[in-house]
C-alpha atoms as a PDB file:
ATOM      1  CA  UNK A   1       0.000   0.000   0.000  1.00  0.00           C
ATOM      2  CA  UNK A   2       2.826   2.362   0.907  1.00  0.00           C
ATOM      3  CA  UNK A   3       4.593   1.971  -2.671  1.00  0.00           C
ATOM      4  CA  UNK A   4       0.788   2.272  -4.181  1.00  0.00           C
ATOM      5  CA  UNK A   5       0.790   5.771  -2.616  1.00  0.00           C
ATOM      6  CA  UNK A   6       4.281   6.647  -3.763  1.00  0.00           C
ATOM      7  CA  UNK A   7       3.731   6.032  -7.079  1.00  0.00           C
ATOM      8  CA  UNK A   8       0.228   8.354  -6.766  1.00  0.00           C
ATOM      9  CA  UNK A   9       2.279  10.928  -5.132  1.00  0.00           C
ATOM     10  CA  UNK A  10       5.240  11.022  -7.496  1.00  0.00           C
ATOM     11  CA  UNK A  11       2.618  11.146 -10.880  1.00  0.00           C
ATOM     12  CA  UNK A  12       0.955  14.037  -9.040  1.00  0.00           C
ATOM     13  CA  UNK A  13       4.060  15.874  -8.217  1.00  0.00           C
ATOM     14  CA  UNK A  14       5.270  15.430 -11.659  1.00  0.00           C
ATOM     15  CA  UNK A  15       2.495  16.501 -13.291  1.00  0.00           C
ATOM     16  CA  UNK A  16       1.782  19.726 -10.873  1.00  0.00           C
ATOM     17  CA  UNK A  17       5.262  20.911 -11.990  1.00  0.00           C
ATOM     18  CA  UNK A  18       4.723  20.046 -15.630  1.00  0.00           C
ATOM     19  CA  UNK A  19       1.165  21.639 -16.614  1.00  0.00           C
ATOM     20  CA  UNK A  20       0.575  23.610 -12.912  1.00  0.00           C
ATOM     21  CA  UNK A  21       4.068  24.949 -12.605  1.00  0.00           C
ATOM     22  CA  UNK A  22       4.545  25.289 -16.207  1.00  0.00           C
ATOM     23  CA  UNK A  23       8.334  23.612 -16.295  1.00  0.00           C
ATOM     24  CA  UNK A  24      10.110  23.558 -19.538  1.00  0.00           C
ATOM     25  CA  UNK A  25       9.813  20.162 -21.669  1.00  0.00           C
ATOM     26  CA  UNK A  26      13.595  20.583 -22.228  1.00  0.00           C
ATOM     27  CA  UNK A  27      13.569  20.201 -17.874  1.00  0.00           C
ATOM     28  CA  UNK A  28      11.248  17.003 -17.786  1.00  0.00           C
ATOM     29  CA  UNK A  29      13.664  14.645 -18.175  1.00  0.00           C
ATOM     30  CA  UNK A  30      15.629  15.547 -15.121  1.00  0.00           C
ATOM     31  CA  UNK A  31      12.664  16.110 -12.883  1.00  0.00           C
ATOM     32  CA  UNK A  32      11.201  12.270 -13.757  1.00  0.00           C
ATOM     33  CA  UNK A  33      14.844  11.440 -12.703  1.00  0.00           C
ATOM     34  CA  UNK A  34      14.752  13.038  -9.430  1.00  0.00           C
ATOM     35  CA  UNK A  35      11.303  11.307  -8.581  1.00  0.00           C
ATOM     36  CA  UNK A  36      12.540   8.081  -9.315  1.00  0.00           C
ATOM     37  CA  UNK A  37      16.066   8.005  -7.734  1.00  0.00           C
ATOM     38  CA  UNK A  38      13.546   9.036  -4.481  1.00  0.00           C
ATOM     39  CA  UNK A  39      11.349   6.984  -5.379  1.00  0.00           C
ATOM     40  CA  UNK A  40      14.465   4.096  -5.684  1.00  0.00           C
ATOM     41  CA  UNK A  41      15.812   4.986  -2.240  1.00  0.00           C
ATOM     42  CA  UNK A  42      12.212   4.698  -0.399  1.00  0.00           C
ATOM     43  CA  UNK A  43      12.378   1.302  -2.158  1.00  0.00           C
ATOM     44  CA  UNK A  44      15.092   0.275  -0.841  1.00  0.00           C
ATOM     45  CA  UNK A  45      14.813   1.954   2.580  1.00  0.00           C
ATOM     46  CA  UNK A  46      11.460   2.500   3.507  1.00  0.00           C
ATOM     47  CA  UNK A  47       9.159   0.560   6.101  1.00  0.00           C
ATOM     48  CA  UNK A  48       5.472   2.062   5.707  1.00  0.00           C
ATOM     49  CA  UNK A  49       4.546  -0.497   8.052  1.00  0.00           C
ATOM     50  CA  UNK A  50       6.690   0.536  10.949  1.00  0.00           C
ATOM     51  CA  UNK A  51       4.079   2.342  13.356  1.00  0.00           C
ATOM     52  CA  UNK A  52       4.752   6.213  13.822  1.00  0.00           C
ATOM     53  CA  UNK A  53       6.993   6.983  16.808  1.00  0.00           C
ATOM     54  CA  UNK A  54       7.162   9.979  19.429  1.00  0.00           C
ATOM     55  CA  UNK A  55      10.035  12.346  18.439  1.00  0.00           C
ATOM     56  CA  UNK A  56      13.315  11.951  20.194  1.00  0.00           C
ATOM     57  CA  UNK A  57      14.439  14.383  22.756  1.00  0.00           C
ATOM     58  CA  UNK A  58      17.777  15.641  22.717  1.00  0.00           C
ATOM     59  CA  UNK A  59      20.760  14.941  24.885  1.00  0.00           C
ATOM     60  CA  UNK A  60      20.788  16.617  28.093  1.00  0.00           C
ATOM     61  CA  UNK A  61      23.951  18.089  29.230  1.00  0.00           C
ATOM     62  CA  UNK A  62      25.271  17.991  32.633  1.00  0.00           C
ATOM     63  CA  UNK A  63      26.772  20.796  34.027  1.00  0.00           C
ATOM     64  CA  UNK A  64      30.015  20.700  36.081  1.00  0.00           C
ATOM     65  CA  UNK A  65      30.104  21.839  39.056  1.00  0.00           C
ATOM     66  CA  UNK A  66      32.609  24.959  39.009  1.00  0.00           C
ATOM     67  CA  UNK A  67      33.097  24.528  43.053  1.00  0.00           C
ATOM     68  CA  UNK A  68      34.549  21.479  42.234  1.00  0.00           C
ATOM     69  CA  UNK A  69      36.472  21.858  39.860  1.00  0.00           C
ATOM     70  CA  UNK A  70      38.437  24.864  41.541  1.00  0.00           C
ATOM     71  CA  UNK A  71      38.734  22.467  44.273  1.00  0.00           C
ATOM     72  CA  UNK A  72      40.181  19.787  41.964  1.00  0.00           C
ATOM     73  CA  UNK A  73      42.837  22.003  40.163  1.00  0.00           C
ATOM     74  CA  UNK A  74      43.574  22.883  43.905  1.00  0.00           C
ATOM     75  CA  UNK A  75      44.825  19.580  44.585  1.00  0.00           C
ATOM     76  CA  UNK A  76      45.979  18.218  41.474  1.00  0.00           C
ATOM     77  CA  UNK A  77      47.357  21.533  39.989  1.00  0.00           C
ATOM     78  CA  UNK A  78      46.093  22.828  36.180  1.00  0.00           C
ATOM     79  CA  UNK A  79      48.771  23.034  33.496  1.00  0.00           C
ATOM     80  CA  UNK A  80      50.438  19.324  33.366  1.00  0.00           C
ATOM     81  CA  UNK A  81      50.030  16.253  30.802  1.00  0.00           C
ATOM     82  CA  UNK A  82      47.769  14.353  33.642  1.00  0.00           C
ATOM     83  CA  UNK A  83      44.465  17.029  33.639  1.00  0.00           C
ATOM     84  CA  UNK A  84      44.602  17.376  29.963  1.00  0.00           C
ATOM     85  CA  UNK A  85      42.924  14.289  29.876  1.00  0.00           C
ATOM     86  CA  UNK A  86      40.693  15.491  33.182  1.00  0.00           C
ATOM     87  CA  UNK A  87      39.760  18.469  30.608  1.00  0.00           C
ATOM     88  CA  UNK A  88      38.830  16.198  28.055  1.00  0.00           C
ATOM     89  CA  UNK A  89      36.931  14.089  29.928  1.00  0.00           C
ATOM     90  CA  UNK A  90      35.255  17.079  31.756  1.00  0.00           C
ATOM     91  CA  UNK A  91      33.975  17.507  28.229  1.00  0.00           C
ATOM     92  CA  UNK A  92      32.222  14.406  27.949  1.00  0.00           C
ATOM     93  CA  UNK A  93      30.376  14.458  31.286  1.00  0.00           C
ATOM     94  CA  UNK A  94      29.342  18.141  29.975  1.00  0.00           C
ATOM     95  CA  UNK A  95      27.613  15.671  27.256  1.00  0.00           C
ATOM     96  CA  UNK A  96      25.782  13.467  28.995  1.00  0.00           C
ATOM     97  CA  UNK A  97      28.554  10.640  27.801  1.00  0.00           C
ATOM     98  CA  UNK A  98      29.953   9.008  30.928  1.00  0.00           C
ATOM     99  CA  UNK A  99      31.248   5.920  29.330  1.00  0.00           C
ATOM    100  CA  UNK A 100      33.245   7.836  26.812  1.00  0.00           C
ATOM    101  CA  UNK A 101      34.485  10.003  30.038  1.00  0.00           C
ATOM    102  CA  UNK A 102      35.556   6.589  31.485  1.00  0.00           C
ATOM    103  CA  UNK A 103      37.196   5.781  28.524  1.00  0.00           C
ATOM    104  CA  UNK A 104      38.817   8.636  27.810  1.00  0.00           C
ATOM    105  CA  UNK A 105      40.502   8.125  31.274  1.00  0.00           C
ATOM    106  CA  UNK A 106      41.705   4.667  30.734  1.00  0.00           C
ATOM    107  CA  UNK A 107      42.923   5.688  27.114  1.00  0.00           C
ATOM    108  CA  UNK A 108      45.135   8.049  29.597  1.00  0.00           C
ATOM    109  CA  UNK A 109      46.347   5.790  31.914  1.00  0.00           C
ATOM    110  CA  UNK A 110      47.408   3.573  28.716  1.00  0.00           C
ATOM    111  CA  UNK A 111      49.960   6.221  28.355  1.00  0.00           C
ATOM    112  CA  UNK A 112      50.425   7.461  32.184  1.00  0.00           C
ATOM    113  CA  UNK A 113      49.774   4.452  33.959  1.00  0.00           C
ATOM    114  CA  UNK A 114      51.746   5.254  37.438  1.00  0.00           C
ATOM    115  CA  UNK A 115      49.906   8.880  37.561  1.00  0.00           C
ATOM    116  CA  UNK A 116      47.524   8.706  40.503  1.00  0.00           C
ATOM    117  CA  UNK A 117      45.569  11.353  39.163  1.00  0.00           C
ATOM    118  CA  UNK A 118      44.558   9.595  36.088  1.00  0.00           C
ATOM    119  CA  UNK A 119      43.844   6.726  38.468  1.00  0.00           C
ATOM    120  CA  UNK A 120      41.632   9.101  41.159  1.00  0.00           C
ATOM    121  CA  UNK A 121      40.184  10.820  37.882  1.00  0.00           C
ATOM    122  CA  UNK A 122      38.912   6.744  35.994  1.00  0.00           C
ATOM    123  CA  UNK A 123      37.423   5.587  39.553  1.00  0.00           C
ATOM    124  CA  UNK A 124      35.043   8.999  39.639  1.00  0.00           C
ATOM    125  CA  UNK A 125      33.699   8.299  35.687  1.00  0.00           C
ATOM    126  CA  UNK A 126      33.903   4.778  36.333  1.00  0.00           C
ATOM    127  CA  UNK A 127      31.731   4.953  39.075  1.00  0.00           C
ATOM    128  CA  UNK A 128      29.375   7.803  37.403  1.00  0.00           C
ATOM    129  CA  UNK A 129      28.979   5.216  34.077  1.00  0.00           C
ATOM    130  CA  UNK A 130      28.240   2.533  36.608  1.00  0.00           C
ATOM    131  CA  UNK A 131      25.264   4.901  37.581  1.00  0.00           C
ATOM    132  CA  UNK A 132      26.777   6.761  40.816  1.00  0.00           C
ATOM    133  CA  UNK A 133      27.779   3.452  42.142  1.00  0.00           C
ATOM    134  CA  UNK A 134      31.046   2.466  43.182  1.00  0.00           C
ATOM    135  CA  UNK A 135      31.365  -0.369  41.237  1.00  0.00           C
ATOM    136  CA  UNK A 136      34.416  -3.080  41.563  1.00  0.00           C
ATOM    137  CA  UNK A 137      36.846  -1.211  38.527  1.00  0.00           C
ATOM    138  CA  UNK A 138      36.318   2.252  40.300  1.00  0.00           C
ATOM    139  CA  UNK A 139      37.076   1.036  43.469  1.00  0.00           C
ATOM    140  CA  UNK A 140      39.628  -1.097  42.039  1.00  0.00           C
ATOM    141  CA  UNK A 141      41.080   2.317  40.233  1.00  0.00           C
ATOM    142  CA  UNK A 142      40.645   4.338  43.375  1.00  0.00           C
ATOM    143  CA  UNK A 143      42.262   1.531  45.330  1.00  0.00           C
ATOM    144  CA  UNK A 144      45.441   2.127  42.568  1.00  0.00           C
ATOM    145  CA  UNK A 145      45.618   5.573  43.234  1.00  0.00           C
ATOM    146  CA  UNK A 146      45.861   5.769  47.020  1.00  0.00           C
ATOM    147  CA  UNK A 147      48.413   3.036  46.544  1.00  0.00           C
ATOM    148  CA  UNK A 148      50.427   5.301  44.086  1.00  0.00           C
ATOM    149  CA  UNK A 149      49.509   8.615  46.458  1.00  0.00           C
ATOM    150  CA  UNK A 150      49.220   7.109  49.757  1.00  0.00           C
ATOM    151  CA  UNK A 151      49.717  10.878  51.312  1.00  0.00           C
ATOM    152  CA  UNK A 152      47.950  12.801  49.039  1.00  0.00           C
ATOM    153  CA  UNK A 153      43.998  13.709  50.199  1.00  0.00           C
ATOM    154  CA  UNK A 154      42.626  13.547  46.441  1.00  0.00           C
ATOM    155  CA  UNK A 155      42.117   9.261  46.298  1.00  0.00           C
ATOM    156  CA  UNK A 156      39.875   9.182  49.421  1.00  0.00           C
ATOM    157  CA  UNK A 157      38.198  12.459  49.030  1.00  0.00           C
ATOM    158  CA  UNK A 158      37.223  11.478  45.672  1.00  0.00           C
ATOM    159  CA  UNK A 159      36.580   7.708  46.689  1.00  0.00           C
ATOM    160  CA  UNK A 160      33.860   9.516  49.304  1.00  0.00           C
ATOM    161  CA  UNK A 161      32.315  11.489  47.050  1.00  0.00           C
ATOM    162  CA  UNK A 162      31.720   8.562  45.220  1.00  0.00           C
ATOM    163  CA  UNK A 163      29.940   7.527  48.125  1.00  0.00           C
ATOM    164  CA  UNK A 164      28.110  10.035  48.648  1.00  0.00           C
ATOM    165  CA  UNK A 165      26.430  10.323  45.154  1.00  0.00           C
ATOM    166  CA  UNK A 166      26.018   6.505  45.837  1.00  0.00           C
ATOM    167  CA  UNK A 167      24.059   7.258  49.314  1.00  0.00           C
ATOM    168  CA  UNK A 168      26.067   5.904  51.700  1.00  0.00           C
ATOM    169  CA  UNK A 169      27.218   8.661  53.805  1.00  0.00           C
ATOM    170  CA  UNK A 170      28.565   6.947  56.555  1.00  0.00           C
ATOM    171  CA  UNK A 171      31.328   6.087  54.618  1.00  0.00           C
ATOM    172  CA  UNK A 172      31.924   9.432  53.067  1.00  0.00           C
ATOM    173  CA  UNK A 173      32.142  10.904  56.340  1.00  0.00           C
ATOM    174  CA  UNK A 174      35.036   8.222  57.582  1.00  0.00           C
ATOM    175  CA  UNK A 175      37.110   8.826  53.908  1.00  0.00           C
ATOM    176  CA  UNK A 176      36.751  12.625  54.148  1.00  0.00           C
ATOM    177  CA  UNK A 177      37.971  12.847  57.485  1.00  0.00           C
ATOM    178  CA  UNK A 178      40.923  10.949  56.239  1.00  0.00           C
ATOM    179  CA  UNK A 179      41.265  13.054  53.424  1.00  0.00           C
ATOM    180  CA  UNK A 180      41.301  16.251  55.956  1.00  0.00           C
ATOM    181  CA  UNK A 181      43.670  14.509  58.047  1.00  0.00           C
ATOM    182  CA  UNK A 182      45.742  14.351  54.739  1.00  0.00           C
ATOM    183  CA  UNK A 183      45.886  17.522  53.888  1.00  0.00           C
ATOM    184  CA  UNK A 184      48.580  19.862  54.733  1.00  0.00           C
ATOM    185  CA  UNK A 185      47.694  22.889  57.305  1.00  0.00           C
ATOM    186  CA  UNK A 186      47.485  26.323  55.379  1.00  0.00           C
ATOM    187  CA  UNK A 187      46.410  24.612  51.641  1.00  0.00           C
ATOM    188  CA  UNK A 188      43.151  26.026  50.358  1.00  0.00           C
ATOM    189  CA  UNK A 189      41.922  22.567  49.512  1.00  0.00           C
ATOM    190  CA  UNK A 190      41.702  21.475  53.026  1.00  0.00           C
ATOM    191  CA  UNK A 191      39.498  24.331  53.818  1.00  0.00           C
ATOM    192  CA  UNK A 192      37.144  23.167  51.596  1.00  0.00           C
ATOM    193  CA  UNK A 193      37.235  19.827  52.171  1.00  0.00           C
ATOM    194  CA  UNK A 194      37.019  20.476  55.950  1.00  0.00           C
ATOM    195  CA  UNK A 195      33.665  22.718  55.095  1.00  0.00           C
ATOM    196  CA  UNK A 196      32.459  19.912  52.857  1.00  0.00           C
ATOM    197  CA  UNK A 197      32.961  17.365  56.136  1.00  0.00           C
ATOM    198  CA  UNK A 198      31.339  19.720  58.622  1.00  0.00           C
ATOM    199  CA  UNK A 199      28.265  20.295  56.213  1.00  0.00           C
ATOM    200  CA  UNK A 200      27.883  16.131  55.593  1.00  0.00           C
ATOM    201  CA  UNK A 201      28.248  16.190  59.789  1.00  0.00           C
ATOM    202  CA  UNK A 202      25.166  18.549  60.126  1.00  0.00           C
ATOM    203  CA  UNK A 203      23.315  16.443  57.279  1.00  0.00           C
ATOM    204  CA  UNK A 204      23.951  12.859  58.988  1.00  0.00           C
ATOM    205  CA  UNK A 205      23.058  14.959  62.030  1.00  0.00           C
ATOM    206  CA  UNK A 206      19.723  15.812  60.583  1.00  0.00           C
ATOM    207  CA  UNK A 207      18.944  12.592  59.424  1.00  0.00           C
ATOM    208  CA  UNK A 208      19.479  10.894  62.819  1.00  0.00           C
ATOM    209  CA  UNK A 209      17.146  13.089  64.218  1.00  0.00           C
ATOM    210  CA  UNK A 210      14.335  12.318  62.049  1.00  0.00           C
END
């Protein structure tokens, strides 16, 4: 039935630019070729049986946080080979793509592979394209990076926040303390990772008391 009524619809269209449009003869020729290369590619592509389905929706895009990231350059500095490929997967997320964020990551470590950074950085989009859960390669990943960093406050701050998108808060509060206890006196980062702690103390706080 579908090829019935594209056969109907190419005669009329050819004929309303023939005698209703008044195209030149000389021009006829090329305008029954355009119809039925069309009419050739329906034929070979079409399916006027499918049923007709709701229009897509774009991709959402998912901002990042600019808190943050201020906080992250804090700790792991800007301008070095490691966050270029934080940048790049900060892109990604922005996209609404967190597996290509993961891979992006691992596609760094491939080249960096004793940079705990790169390591931190694959267990937070590994655990975002497991669906905010810390799945068994991010916490293997974050597991690699405190190994690599065992001083540094960025593996277990990240591996809490994790957590926290996760739900379990209990253990966010235990790695963030760590990650304050990390954190040398004076450095802007463990300011705000002290002020992220005290606010997830009044929230646990909170939700005792209900």
């Amino acid at each position: 039935m579908g090829f019935f009524a594209l056969l109907l619809l190419g005669g009329a269209a050819f004929a309303a630019m023939a005698f209703v449009l008044r195209v030149d003869r000389l021009l006829w020729s090329m305008l029954g070729a355009a119809l039925c290369l069309g009419g050739v590619g329906y034929a070979w592509q079409g399916r006027p049986t499918l049923p007709a389905a709701a229009p897509q929706h774009a991709a959402t895009t998912t901002p990042i946080d600019i808190e943050e990231t201020q906080l992250r350059d804090s700790m792991f500095g800007r301008f070095n080979a490691d966050t270029a490929y934080l940048v790049a997967a900060d892109a990604m997320t922005r996209s609404g793509n967190d597996d290509a964020a993961a891979r992006v990551m691992l596609g760094g470590l491939s080249k960096l592979p004793q940079s705990f950074i790169l390591w931190t950085w694959a267990g937070v989009t590994l655990a975002a394209d497991a669906g905010h859960v810390v799945s068994p390669p991010a916490l293997l990943a974050f597991r690699q990076a405190a190994r690599l960093a065992p001083e540094h406050p960025a593996p277990p701050y990240y591996l809490g926040f994790a957590y926290l998108e996760a739900g379990d808060l209990t253990k966010t509060r235990m790695l963030w303390t760590r990650a304050v206890a990390l954190s040398p006196e004076g450095t802007p980062y463990r300011a705000e990772i002290a002020r992220r702690l005290a606010l997830l103390e009044r929230l646990i706080a909170m939700s005792q008391r209900r």
